[in-house]
Protein backbone atom coordinates (compact mmCIF):
# COMPACT_ATOMS: atom_id res chain seq x y z
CA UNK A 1 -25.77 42.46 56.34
CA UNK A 2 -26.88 45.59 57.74
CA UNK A 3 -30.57 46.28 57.39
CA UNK A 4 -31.40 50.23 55.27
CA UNK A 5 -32.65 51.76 58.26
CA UNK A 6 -30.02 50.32 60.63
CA UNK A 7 -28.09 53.70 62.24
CA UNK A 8 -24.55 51.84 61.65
CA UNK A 9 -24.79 51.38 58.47
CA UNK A 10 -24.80 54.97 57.31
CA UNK A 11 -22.05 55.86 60.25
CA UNK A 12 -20.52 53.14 61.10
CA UNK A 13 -17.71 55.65 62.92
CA UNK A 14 -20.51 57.15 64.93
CA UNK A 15 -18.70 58.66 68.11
CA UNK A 16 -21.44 58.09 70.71
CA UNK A 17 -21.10 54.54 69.82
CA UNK A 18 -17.71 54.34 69.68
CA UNK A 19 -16.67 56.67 72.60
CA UNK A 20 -12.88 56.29 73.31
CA UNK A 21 -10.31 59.36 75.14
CA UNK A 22 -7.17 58.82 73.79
CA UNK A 23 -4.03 61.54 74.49
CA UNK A 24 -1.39 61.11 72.08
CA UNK A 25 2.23 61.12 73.81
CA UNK A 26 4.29 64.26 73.10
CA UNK A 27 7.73 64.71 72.42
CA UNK A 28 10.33 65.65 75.45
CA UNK A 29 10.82 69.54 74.09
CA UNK A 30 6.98 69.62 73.63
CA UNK A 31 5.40 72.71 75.57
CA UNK A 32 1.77 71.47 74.38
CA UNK A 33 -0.77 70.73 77.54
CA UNK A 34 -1.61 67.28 77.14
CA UNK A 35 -4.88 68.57 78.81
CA UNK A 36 -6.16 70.10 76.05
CA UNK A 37 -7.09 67.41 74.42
CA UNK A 38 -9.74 66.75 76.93
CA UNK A 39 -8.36 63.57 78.63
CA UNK A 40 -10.93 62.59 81.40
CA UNK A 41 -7.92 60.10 82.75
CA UNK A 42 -5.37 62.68 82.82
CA UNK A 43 -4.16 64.49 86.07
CA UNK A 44 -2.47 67.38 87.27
CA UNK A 45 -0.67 64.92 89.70
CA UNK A 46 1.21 63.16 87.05
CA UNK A 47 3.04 66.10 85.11
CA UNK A 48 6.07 66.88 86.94
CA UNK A 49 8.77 69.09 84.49
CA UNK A 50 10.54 70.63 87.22
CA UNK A 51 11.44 67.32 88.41
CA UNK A 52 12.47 66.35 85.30
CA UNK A 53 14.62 69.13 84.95
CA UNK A 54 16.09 68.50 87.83
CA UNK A 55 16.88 64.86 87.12
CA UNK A 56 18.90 66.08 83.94
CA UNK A 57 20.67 68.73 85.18
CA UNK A 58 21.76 66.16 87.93
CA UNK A 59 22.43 63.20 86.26
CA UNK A 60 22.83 64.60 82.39
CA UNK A 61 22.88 61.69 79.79
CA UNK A 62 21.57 59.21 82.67
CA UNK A 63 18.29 60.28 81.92
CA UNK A 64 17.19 58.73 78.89
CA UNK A 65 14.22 59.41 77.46
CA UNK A 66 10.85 61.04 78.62
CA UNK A 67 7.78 59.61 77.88
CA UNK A 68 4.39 61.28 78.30
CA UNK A 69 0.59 59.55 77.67
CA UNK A 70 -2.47 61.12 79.47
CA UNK A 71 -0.67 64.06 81.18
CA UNK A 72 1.53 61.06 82.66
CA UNK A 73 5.29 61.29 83.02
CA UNK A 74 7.53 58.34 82.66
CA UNK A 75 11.44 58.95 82.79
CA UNK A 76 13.59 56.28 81.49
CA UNK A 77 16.78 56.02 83.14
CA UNK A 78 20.43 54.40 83.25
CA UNK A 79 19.62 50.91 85.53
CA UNK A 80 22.77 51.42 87.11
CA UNK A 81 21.85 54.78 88.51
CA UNK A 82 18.71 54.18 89.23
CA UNK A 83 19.30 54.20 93.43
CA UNK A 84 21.24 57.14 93.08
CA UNK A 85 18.12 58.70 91.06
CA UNK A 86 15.43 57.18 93.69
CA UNK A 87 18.28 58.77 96.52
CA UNK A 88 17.62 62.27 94.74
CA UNK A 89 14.62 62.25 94.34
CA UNK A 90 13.54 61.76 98.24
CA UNK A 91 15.95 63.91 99.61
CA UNK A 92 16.28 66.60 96.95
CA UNK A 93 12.95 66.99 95.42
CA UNK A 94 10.70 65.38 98.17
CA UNK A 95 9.63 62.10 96.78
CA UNK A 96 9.29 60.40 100.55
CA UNK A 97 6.44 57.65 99.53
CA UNK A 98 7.63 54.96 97.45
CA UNK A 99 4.03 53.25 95.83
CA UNK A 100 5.00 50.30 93.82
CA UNK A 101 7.86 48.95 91.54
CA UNK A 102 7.10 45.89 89.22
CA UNK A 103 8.59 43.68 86.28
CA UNK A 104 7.34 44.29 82.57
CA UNK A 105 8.51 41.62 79.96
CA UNK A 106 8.84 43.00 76.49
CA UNK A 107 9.65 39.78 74.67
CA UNK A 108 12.17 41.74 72.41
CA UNK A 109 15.66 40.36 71.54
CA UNK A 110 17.48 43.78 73.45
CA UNK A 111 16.67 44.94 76.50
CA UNK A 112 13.59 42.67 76.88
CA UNK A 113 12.56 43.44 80.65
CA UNK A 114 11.77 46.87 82.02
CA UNK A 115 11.60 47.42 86.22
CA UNK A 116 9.13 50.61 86.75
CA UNK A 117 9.10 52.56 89.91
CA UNK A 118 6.23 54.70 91.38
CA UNK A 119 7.41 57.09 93.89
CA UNK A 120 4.62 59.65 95.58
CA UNK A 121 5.82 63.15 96.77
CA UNK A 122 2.97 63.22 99.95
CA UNK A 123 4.55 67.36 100.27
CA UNK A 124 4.11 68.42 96.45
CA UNK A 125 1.26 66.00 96.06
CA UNK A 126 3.20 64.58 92.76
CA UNK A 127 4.03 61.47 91.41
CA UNK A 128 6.87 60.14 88.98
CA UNK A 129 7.20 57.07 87.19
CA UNK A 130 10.81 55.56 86.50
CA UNK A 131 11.39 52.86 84.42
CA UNK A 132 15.12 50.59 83.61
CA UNK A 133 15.53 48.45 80.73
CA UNK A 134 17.18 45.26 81.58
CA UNK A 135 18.68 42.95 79.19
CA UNK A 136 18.09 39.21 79.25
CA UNK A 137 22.23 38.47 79.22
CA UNK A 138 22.54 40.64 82.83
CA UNK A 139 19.02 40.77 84.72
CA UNK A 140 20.99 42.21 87.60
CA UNK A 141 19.33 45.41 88.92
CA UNK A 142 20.52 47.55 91.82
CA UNK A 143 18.15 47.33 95.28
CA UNK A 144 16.47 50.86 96.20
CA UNK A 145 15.55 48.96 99.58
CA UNK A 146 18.18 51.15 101.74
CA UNK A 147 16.46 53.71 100.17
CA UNK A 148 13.12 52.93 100.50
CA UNK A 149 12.36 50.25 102.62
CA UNK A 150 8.92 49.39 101.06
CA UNK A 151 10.43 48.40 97.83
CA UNK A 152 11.71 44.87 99.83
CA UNK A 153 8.74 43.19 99.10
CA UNK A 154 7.98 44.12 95.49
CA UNK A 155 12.08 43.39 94.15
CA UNK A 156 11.18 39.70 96.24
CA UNK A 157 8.28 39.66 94.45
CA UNK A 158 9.82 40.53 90.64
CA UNK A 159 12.65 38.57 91.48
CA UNK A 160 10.38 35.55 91.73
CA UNK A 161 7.81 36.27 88.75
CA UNK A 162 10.36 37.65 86.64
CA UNK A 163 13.76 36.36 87.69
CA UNK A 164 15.63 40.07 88.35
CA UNK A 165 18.69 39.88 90.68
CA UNK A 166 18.84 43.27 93.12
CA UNK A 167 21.36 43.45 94.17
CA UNK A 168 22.60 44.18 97.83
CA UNK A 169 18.37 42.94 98.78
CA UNK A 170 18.73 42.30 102.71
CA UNK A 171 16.80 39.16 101.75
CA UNK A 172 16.50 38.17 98.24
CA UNK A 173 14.09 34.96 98.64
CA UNK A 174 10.78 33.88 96.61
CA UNK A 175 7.73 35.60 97.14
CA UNK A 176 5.12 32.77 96.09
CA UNK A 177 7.20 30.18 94.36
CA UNK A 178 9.42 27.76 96.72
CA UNK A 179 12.88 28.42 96.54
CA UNK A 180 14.01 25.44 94.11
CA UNK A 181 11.30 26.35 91.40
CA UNK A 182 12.77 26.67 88.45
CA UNK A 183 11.02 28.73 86.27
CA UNK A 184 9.71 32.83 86.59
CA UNK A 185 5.85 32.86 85.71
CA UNK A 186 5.41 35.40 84.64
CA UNK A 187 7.71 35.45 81.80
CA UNK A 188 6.06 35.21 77.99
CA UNK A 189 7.29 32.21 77.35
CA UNK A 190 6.05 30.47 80.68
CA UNK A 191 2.53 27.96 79.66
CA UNK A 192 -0.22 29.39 80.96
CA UNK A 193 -0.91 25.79 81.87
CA UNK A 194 2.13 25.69 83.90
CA UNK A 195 4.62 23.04 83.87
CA UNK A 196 3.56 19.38 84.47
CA UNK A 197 5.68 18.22 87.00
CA UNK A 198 7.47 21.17 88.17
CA UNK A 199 5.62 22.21 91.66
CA UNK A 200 4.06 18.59 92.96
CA UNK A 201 0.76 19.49 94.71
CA UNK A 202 -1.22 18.13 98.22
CA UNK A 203 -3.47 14.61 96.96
CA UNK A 204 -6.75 15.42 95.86
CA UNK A 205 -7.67 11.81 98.53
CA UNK A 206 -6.03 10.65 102.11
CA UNK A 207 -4.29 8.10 100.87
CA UNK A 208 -3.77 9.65 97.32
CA UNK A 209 -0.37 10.51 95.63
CA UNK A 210 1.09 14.11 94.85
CA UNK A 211 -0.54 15.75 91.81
CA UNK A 212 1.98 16.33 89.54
CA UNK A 213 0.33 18.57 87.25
CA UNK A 214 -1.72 21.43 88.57
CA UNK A 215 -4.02 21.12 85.36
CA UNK A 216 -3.97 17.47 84.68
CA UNK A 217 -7.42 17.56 82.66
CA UNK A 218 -6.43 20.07 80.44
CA UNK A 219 -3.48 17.29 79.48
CA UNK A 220 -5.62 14.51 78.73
CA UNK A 221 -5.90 12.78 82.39
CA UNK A 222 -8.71 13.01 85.12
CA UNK A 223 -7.06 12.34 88.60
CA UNK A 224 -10.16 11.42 90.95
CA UNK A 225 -11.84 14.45 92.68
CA UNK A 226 -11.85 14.49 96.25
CA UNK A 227 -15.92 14.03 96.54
CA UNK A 228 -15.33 10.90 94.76
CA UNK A 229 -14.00 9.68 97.92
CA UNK A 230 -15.35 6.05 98.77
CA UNK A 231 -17.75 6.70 101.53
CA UNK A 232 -16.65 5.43 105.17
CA UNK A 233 -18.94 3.53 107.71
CA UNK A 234 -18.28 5.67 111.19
CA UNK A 235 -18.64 2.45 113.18
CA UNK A 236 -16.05 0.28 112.01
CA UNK A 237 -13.81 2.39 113.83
């Protein structure tokens, strides 16, 4: 219990201990500044209506829904157009540097997995964030690759954590995993442990066997450690 002349108990809400910026999203139609509300994390960079704009009056009901946090604009999109959309936006509105595209799991029964892409405008000195839903019963995803070529490592790269299929990738291997693992890591329902006996590993001795499970103490066995080596005598050789 809080002593009497402890500060917290009388304000326990006191801001300058409890200092947090938070910027509400706004609705599409909204003309409010997310700005105003004083944002030290927002940028000028990230607010791109004109673009937006653009993308509807292009595309119409392809563009899904807008969503804004911290002056940031995210524009969700049809997966199916999405090269199409990445084609228009470096040739039409100057979006030449693509930044990074990733996997998000969701863990919800519909559309579970999202594919976000950050594309750089180096001319307007503007970025734009689109994001596809994918559902778990088609995680096929077209490949921006022809039109950006940067994006070849990062769909190898979601393909392996996440188990997307882009299609028409010049060269749709594993990034990390080798290319009979089974599993996508990076998944929710993947162990954080692993799985014992899915990716045999180098002996921890010489003359050791394969280590089956990367975490073997955390399962209740203690292979032997390679400084427990038995020592060698240099001359009987």
């Amino acid at each position: 219990m809080s002593k009497p002349d402890d500060p917290r108990a009388s304000n326990p809400q006191d801001p300058e201990k409890l200092r947090f910026h938070f910027t509400p999203s706004a609705d599409s139609d909204s003309r409010r500044d997310d700005r105003a509300t004083d944002n030290p994390h927002a940028k000028d960079t990230t607010r791109v209506p004109e673009v937006i704009e653009a993308l509807q009056d292009e595309f119409g009901a392809a563009v899904l829904e807008l969503e804004r946090y911290a002056n940031e604009d995210t524009v969700y999109v049809e997966k199916r157009r999405i090269r199409e959309i990445c084609r228009f936006l470096r040739a039409e509105e100057d979006f030449d540097y693509f930044a990074d595209l990733g996997g998000i799991d969701r863990f919800t029964e519909e559309d579970r997995y999202e594919v976000f892409y950050n594309l750089v405008s180096t001319e307007r000195q503007k970025r734009i964030r689109l994001k596809v839903r994918v559902d778990e019963t088609d995680m096929t995803v077209p490949s921006v690759t022809d039109v950006y070529r940067a994006a070849n490592w990062n769909e190898r790269e979601a393909y392996d954590m996440f188990g997307f299929e882009f299609v028409d990738h010049p060269d749709p291997r594993r990034m990390y995993m080798p290319e009979d693992f089974e599993y996508h890591p990076l998944r929710k329902e993947f162990p954080q442990l692993g799985v014992p006996g899915s990716l045999p590993l180098p002996p921890q001795t010489p003359d050791g066997e394969l280590t089956m499970d990367p975490f073997a103490a955390a399962h209740g066995s203690k292979p032997v450690k390679s400084y427990d080596e038995p020592s060698t005598d240099p001359d009987s050789e």
